[in-house]
PDB file of N, CA and C in Angstrom:
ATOM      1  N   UNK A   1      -7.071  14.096  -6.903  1.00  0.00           N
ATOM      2  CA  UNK A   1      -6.583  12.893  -6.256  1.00  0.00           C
ATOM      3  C   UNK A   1      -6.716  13.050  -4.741  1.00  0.00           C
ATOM      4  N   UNK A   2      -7.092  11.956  -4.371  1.00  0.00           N
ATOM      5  CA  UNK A   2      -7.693  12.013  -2.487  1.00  0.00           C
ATOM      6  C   UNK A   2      -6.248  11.510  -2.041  1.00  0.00           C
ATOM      7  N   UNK A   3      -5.792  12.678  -0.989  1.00  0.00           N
ATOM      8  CA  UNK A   3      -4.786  12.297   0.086  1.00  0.00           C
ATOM      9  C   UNK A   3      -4.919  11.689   1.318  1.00  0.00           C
ATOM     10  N   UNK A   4      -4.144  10.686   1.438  1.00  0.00           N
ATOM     11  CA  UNK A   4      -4.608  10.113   2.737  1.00  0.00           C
ATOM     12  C   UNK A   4      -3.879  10.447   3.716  1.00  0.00           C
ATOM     13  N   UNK A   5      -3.804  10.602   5.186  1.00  0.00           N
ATOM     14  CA  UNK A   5      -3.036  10.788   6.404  1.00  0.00           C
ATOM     15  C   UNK A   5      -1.916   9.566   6.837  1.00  0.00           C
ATOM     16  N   UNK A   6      -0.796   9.820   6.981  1.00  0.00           N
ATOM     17  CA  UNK A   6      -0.197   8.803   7.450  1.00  0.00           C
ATOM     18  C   UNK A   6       0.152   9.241   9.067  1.00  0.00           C
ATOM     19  N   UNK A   7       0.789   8.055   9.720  1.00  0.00           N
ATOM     20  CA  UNK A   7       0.660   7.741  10.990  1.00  0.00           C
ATOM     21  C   UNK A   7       1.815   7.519  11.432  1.00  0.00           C
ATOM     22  N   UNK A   8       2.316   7.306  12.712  1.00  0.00           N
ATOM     23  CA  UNK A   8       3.446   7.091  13.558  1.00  0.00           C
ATOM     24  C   UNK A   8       3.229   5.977  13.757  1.00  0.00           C
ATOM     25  N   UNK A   9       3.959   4.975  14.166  1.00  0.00           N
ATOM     26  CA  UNK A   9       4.227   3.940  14.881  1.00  0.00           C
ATOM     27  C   UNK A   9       3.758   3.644  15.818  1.00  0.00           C
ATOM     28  N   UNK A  10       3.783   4.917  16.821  1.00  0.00           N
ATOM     29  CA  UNK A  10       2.893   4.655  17.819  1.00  0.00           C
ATOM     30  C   UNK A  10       1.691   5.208  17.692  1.00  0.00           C
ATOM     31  N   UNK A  11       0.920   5.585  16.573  1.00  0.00           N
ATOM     32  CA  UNK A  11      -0.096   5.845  16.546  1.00  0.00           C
ATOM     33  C   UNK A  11      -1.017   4.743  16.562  1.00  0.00           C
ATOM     34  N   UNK A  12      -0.381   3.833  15.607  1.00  0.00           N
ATOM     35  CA  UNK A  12      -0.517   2.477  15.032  1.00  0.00           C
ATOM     36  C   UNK A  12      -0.745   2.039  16.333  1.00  0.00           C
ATOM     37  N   UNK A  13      -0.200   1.833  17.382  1.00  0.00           N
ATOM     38  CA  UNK A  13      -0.207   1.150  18.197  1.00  0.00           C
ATOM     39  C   UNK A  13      -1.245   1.038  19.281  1.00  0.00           C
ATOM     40  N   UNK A  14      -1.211   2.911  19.473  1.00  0.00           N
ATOM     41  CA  UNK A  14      -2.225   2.814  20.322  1.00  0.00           C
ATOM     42  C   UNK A  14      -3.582   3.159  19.865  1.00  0.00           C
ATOM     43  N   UNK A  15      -3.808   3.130  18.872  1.00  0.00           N
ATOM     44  CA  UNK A  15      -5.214   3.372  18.051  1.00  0.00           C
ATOM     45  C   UNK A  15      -5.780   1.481  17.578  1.00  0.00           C
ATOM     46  N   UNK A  16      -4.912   1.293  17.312  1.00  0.00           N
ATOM     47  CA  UNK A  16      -5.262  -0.141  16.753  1.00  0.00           C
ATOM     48  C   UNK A  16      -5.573  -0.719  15.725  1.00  0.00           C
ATOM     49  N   UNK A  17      -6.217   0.101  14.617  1.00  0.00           N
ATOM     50  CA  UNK A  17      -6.031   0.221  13.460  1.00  0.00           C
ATOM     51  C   UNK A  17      -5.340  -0.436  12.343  1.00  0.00           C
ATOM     52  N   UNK A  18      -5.989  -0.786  11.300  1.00  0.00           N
ATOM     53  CA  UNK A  18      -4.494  -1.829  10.364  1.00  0.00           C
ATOM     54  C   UNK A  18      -4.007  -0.749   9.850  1.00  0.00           C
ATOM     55  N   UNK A  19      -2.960  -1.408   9.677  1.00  0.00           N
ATOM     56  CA  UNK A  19      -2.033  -0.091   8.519  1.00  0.00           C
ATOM     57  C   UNK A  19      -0.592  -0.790   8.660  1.00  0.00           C
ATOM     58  N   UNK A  20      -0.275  -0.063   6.829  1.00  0.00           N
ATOM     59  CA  UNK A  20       0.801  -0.977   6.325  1.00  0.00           C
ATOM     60  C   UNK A  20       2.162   0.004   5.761  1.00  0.00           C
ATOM     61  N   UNK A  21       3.074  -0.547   5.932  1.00  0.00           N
ATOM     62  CA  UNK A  21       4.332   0.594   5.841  1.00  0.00           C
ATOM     63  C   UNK A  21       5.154  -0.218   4.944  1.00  0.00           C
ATOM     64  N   UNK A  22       6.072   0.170   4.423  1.00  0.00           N
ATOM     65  CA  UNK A  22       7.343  -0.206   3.614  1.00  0.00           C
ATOM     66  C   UNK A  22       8.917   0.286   4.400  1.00  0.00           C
ATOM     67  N   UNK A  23       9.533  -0.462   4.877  1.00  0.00           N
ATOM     68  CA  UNK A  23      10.706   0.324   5.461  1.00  0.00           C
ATOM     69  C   UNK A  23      11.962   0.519   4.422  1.00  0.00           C
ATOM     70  N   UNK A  24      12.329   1.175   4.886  1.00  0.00           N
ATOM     71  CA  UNK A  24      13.959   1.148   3.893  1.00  0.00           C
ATOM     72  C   UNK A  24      14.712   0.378   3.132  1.00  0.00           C
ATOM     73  N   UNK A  25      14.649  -0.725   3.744  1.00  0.00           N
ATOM     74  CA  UNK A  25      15.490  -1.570   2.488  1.00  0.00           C
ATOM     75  C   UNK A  25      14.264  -2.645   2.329  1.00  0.00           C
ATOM     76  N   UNK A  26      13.083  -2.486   1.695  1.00  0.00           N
ATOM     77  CA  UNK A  26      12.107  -2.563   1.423  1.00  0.00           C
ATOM     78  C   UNK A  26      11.116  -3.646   1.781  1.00  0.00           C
ATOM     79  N   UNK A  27      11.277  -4.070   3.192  1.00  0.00           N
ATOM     80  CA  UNK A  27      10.380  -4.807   3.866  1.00  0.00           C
ATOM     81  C   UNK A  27       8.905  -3.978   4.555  1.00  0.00           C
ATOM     82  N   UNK A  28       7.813  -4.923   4.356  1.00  0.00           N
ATOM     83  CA  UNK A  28       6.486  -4.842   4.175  1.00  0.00           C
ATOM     84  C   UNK A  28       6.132  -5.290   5.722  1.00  0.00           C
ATOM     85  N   UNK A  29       5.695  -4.385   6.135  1.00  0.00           N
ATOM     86  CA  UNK A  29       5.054  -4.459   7.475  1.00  0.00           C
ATOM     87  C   UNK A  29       3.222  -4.293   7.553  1.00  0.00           C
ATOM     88  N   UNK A  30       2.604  -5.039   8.309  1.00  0.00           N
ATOM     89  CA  UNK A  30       1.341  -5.088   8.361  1.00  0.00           C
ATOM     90  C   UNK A  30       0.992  -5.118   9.584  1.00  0.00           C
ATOM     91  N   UNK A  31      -0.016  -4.670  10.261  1.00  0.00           N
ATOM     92  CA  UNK A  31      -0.040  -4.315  11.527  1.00  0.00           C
ATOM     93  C   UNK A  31      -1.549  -4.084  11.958  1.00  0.00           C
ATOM     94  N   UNK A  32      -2.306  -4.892  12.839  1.00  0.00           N
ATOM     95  CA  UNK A  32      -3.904  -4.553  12.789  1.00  0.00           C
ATOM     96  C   UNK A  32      -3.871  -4.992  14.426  1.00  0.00           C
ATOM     97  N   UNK A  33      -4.340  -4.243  15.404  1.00  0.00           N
ATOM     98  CA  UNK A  33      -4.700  -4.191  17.086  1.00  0.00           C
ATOM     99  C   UNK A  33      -3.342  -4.951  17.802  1.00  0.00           C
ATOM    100  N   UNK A  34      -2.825  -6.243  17.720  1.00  0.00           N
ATOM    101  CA  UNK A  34      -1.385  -6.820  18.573  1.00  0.00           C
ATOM    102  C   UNK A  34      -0.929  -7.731  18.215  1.00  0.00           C
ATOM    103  N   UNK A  35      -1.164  -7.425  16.358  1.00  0.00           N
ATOM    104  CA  UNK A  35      -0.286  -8.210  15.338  1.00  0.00           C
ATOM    105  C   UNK A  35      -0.074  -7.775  14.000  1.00  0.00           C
ATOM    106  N   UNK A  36       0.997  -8.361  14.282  1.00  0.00           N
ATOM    107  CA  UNK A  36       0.916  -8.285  12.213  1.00  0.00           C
ATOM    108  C   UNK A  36       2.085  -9.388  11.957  1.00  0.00           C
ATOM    109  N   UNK A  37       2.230  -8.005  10.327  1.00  0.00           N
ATOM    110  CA  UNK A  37       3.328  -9.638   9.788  1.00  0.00           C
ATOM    111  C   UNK A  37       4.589  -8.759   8.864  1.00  0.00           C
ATOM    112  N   UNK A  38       5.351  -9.073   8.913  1.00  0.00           N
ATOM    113  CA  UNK A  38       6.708  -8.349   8.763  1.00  0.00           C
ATOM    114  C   UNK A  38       7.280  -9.720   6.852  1.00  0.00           C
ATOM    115  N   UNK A  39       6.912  -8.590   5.547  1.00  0.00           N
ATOM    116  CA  UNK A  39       7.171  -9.515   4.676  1.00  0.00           C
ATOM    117  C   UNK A  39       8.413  -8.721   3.996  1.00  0.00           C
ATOM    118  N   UNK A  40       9.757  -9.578   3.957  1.00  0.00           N
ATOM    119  CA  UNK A  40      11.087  -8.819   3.390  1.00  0.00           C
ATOM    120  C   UNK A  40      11.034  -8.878   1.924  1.00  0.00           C
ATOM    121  N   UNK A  41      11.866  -8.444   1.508  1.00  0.00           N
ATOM    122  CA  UNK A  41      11.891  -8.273   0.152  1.00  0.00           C
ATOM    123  C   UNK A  41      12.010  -9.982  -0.915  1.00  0.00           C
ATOM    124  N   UNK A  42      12.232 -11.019  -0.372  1.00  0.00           N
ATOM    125  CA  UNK A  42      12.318 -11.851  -1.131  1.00  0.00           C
ATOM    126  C   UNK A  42      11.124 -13.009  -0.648  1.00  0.00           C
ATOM    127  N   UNK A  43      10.295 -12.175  -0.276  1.00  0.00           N
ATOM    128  CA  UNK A  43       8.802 -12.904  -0.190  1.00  0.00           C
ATOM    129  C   UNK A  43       8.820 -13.737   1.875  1.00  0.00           C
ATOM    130  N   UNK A  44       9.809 -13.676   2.449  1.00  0.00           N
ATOM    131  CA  UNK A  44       9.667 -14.386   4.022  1.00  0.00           C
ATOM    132  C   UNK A  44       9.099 -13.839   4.466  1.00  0.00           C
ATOM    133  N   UNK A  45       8.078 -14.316   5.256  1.00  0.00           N
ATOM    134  CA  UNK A  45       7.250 -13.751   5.777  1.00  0.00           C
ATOM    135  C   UNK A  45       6.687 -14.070   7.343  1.00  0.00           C
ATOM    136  N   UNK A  46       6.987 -13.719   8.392  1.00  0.00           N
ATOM    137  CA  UNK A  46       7.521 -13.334   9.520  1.00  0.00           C
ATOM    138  C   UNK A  46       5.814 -12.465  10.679  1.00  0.00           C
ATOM    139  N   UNK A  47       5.463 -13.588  11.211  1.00  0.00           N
ATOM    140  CA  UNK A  47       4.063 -13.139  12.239  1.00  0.00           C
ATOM    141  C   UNK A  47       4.829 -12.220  13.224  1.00  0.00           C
ATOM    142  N   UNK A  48       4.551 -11.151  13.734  1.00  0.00           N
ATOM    143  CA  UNK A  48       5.092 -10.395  14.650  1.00  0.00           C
ATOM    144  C   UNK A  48       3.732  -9.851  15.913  1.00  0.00           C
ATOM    145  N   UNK A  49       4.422 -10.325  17.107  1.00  0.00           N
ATOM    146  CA  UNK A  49       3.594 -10.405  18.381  1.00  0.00           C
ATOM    147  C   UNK A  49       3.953  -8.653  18.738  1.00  0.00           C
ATOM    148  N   UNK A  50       5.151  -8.295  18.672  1.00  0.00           N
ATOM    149  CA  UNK A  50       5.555  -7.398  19.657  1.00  0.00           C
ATOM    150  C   UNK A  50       6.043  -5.745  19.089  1.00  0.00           C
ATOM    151  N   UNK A  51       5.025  -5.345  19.154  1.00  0.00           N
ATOM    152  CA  UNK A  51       5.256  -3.698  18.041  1.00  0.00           C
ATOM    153  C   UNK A  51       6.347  -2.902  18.560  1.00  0.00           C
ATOM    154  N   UNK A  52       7.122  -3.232  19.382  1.00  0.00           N
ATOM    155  CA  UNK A  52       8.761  -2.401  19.398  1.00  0.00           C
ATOM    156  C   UNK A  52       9.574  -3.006  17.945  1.00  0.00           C
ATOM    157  N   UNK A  53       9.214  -3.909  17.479  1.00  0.00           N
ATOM    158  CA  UNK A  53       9.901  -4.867  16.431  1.00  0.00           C
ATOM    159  C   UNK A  53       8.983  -4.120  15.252  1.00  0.00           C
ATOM    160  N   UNK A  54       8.720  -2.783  14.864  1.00  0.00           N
ATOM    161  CA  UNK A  54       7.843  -2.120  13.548  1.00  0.00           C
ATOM    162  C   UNK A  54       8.908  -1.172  13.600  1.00  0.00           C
ATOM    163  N   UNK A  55       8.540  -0.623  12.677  1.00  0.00           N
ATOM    164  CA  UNK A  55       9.856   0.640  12.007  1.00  0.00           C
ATOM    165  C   UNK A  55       8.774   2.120  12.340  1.00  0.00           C
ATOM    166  N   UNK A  56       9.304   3.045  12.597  1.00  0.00           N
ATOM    167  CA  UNK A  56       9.047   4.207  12.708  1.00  0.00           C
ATOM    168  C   UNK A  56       8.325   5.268  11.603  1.00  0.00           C
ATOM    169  N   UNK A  57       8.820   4.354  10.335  1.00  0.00           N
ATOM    170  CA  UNK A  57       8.393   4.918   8.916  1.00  0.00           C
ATOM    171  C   UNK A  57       6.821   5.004   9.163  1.00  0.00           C
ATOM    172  N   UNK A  58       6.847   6.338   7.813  1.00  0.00           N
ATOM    173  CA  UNK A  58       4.733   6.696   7.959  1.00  0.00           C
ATOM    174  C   UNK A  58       3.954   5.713   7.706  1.00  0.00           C
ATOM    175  N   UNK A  59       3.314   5.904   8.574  1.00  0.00           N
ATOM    176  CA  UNK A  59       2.305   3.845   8.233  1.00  0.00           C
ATOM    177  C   UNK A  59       1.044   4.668   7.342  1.00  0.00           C
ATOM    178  N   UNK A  60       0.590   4.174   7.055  1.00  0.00           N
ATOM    179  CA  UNK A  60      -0.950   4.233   6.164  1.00  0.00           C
ATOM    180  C   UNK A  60      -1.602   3.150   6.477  1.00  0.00           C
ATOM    181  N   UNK A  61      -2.904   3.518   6.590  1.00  0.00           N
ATOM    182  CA  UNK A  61      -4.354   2.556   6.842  1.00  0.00           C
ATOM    183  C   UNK A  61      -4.501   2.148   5.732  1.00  0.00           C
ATOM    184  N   UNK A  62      -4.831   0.937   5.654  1.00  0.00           N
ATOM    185  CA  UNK A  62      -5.720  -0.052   4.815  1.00  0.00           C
ATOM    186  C   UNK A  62      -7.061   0.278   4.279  1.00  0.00           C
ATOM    187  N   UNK A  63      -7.480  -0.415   3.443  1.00  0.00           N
ATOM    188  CA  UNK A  63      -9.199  -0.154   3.137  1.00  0.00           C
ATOM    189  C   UNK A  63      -9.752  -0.207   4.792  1.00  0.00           C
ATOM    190  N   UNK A  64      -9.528  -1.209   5.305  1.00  0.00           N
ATOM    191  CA  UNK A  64     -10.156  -2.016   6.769  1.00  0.00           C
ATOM    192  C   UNK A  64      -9.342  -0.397   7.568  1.00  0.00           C
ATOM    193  N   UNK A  65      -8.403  -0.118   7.664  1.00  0.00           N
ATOM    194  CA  UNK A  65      -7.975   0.693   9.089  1.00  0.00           C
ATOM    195  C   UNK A  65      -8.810   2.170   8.460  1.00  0.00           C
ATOM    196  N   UNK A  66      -9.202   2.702   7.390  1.00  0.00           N
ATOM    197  CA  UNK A  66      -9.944   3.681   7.275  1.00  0.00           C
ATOM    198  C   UNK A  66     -11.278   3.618   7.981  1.00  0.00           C
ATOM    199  N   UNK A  67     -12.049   2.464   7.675  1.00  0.00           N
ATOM    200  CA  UNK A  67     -13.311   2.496   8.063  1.00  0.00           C
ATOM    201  C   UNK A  67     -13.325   2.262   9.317  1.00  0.00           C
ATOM    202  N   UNK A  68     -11.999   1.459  10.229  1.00  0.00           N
ATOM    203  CA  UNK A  68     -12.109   1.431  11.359  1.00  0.00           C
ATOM    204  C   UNK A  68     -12.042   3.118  12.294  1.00  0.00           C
ATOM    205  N   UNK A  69     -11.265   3.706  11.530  1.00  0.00           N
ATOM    206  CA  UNK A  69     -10.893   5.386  11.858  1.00  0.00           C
ATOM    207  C   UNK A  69     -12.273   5.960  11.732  1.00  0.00           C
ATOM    208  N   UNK A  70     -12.549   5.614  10.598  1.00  0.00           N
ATOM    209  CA  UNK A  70     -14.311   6.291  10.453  1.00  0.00           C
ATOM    210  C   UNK A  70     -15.131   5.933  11.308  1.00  0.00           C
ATOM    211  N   UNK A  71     -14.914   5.045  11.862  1.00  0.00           N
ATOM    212  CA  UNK A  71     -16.261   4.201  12.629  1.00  0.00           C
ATOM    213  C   UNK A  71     -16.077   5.473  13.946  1.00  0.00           C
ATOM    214  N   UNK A  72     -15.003   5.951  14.621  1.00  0.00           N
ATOM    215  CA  UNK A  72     -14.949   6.425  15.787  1.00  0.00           C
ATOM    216  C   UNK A  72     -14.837   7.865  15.998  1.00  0.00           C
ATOM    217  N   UNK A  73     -15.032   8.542  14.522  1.00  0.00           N
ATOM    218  CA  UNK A  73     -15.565   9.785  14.479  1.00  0.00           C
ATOM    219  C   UNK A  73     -16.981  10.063  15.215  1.00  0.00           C
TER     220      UNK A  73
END
């Protein structure tokens, strides 16, 4: 089974990269260059401009934020 690397928050941030996290009481964060979208547990779903407003939890890349990581090897 292939392991993937997870990421910081601010890795996310300053790399630019999509990548998607789950926080604690189980809202869905999505995050690609100086947006994303913040989806809570009962489906609301919430555009987010400003990445101090993301959770700290390990983010993981997307199909899209891998190949973007690959591209800059």
């Amino acid at each position: 089974m292939e392991q993937h690397r997870t990421y910081s928050r601010d890795d996310v941030l300053q790399l630019g990269f999509e990548a998607i996290c789950t926080g604690g009481d189980g809202t869905t964060y999505l995050w690609h260059g100086s947006c994303g979208l913040r989806v809570d547990p009962n489906g609301h779903t919430i555009l987010l401009l400003d990445g101090a407003a993301l959770p700290e939890s390990p983010w993981s890349p997307t199909a899209w934020g891998e190949a973007e990581i690959g591209s800059r090897v």
